[in-house]
Protein backbone atom coordinates (compact mmCIF):
# COMPACT_ATOMS: atom_id res chain seq x y z
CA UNK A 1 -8.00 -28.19 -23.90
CA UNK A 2 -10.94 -26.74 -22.63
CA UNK A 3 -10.42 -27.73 -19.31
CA UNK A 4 -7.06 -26.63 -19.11
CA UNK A 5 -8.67 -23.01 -21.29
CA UNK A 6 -10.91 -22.87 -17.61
CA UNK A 7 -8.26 -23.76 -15.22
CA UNK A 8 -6.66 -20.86 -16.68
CA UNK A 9 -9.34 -18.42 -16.86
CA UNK A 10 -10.32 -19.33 -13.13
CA UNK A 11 -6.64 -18.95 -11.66
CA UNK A 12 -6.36 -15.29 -13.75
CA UNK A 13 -9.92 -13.89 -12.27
CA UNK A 14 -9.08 -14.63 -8.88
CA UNK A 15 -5.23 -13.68 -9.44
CA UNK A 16 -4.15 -17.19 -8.14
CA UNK A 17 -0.40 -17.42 -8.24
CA UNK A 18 -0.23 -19.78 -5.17
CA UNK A 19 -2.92 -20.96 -2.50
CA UNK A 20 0.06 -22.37 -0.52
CA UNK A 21 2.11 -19.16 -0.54
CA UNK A 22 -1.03 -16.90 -0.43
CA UNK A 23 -2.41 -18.66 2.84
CA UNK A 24 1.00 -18.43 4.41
CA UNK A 25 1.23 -14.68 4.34
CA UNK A 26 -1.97 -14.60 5.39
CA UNK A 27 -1.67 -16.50 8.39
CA UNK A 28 1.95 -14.96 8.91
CA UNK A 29 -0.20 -11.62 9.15
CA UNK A 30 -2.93 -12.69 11.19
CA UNK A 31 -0.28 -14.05 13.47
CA UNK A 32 1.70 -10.98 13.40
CA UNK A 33 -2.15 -9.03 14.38
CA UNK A 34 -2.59 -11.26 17.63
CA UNK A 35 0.84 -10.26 18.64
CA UNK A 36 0.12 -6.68 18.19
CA UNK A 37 -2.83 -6.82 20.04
CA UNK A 38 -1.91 -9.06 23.70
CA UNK A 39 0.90 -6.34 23.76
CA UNK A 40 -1.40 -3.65 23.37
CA UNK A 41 -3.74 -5.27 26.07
CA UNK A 42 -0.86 -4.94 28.41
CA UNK A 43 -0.48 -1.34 27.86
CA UNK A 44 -3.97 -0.28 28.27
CA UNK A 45 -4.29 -2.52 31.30
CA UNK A 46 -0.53 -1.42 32.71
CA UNK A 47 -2.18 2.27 32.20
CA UNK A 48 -5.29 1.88 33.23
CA UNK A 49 -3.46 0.48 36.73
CA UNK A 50 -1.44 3.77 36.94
CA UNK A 51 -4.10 6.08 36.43
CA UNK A 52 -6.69 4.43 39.50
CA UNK A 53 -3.20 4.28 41.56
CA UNK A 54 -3.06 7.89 40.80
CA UNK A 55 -6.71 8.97 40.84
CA UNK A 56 -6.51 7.30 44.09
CA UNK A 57 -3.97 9.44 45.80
CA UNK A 58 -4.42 12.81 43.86
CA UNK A 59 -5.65 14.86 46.32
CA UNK A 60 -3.83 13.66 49.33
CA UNK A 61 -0.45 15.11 49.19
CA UNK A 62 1.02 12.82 51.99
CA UNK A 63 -0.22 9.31 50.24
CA UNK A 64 1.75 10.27 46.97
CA UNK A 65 4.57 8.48 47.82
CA UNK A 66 2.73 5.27 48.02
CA UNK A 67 2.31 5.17 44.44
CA UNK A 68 5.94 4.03 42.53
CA UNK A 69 5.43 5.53 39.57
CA UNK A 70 4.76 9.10 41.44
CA UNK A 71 8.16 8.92 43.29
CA UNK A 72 10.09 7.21 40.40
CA UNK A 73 9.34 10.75 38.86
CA UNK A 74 12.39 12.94 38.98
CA UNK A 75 10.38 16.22 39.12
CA UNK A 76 8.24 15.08 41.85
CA UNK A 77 11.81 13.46 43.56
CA UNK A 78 12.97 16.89 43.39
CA UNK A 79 10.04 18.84 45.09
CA UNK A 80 10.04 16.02 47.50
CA UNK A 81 13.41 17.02 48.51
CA UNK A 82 12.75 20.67 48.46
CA UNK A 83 9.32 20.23 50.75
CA UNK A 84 11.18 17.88 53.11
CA UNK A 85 13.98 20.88 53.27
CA UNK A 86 11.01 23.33 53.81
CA UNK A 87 9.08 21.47 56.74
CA UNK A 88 12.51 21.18 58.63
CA UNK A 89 13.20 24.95 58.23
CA UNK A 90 8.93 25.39 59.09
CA UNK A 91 9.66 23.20 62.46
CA UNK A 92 13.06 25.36 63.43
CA UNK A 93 11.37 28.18 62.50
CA UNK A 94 8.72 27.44 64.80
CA UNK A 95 10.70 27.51 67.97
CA UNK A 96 11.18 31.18 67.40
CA UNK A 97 8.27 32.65 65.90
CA UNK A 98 4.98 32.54 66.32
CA UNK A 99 2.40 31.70 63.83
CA UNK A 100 1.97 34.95 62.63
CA UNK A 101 5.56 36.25 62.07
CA UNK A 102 6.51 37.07 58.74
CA UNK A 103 9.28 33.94 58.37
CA UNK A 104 6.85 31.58 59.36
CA UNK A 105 3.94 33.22 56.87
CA UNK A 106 6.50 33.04 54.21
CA UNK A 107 7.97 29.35 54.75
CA UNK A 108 4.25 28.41 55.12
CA UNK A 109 3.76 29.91 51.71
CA UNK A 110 6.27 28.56 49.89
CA UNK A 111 5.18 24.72 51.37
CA UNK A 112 1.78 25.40 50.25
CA UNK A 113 3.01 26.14 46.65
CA UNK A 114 5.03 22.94 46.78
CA UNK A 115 2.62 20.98 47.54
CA UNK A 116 0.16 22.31 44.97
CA UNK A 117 3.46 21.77 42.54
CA UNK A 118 3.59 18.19 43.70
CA UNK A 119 -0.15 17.91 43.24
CA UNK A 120 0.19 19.67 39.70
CA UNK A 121 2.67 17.02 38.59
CA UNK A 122 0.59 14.22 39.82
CA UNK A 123 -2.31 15.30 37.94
CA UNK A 124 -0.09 15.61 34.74
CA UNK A 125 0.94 11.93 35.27
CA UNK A 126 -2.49 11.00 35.49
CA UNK A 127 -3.45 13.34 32.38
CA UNK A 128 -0.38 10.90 30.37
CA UNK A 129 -1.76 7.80 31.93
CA UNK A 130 -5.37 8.29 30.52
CA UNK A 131 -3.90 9.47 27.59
CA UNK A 132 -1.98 6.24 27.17
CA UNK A 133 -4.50 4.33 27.77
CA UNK A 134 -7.29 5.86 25.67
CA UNK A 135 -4.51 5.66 23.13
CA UNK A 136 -3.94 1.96 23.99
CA UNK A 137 -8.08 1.22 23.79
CA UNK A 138 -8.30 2.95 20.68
CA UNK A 139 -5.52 0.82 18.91
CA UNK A 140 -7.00 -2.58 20.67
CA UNK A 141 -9.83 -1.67 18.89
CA UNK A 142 -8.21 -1.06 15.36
CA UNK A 143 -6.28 -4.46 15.37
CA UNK A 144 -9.62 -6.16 16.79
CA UNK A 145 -10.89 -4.80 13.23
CA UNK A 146 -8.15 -6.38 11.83
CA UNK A 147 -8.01 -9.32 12.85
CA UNK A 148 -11.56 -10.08 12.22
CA UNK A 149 -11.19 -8.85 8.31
CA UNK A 150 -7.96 -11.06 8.17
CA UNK A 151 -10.03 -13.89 9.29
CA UNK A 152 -12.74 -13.37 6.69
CA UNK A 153 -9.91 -13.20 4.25
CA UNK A 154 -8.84 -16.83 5.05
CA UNK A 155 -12.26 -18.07 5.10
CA UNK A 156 -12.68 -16.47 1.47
CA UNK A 157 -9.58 -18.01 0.49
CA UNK A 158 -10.54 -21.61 1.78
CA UNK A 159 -13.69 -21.20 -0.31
CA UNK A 160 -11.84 -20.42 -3.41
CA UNK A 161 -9.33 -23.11 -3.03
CA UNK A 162 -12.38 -24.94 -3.26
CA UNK A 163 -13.82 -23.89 -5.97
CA UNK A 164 -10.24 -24.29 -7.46
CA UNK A 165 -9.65 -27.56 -6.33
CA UNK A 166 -12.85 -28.80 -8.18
CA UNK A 167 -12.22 -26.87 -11.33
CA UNK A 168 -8.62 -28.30 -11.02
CA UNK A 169 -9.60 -31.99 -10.57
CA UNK A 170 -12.27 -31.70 -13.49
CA UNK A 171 -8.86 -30.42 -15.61
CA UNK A 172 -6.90 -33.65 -14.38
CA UNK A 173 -9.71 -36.25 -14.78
CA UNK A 174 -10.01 -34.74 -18.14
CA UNK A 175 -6.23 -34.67 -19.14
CA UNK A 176 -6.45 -38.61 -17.96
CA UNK A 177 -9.61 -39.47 -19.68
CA UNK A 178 -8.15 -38.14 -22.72
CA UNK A 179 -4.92 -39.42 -22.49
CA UNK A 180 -6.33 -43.09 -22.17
CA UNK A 181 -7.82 -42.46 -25.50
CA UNK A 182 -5.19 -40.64 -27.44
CA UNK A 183 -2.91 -44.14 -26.19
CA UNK A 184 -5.79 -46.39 -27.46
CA UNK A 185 -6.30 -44.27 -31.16
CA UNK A 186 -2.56 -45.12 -31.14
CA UNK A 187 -2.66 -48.88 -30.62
CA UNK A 188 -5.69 -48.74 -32.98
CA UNK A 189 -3.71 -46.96 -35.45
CA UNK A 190 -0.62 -49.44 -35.31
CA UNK A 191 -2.62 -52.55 -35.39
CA UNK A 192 -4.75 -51.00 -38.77
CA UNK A 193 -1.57 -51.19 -40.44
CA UNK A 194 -0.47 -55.06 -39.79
CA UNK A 195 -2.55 -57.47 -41.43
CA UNK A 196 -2.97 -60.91 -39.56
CA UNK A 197 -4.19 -64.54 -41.03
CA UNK A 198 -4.17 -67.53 -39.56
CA UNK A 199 -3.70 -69.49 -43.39
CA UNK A 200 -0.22 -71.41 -43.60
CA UNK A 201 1.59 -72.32 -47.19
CA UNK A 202 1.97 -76.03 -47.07
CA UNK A 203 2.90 -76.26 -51.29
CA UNK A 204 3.28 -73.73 -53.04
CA UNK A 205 1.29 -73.47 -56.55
CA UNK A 206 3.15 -75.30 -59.67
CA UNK A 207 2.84 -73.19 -63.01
């Protein structure tokens, strides 16, 4: 009884319902944590990609359309178009004016502001990819934290099913012990009450 008093008292401080179901969320969390972070690994390394592709090309107007992610934008599609349209008016123009004439001064004008537009929306992709990826680092780091305290959880668990397991098998060696002896007080008890002798009538006694 005392055993069973302890197995008791053990299972309620350490709010014990179920090692077994217990470890399994556990582990179902910790596995859930690893998945979290390998696809958070391929963001920040997917950004980190975009933003040296872009850092690479940010100041060179002409080498922005080797990036794919600059030309998939449709802003920077669109000013593409317009300073394609604008160079092709800048080379007509050209045959008739000079330098100097106020056409030409004002279609070279209006190329240079394109191309400080397409330069502005580059550096606002690269502004997003930084972003993402400082965003990206910062929750690697958070599920690193994670993971590590979910592992420390297991370990603590695997020590307490320890200690449980041994104040457990003290309860069942005890419950066997004593129910050995509570089967041998009753054989004791049945045999007390039968009275055995090995003397035999042969003639019974004449009055």
């Amino acid at each position: 009884e005392q055993s069973e008093k302890e197995l008791q008292r053990y299972k309620e401080t350490k709010g014990i319902v179920s090692f077994e179901s217990k470890e399994n969320v556990i582990m179902q969390e910790l596995n859930q944590l690893v998945t979290e972070l390998v696809q958070t690994e391929a963001k920040k390394q997917d950004a980190d990609v975009r933003y040296r592709q872009i850092k690479g090309v940010i100041d060179q107007p002409e080498l922005l359309a080797t990036v794919p992610d600059i030309m998939n934008n449709l802003v920077i599609q669109g000013l593409r178009t317009q300073e394609l349209a604008l160079r092709q008016e800048v080379s007509q123009l050209s045959e008739k004016y000079g330098a100097k004439h106020p056409q030409m001064v004002k279609a070279q004008s209006e190329l240079e502001m394109l191309r400080k537009n397409l330069i502005a929306e580059a550096r606002k992709m690269l502004n997003a990819a930084k972003t993402e990826y400082e965003i990206a680092k910062s929750k690697e780091d958070s599920i690193r934290k994670r993971i590590d305290e979910q592992k420390q959880t297991v370990l603590s668990l695997s020590r307490e099913a320890i200690e449980f397991n041994v104040v457990e098998g003290e309860s069942l060696s005890n419950k066997q012990f004593y129910d050995i002896l509570l089967q041998k007080l009753q054989e004791a008890s049945l045999s007390s009450g039968v009275t055995v002798s090995n003397a035999q009538v042969v003639d019974r006694a004449v009055i």
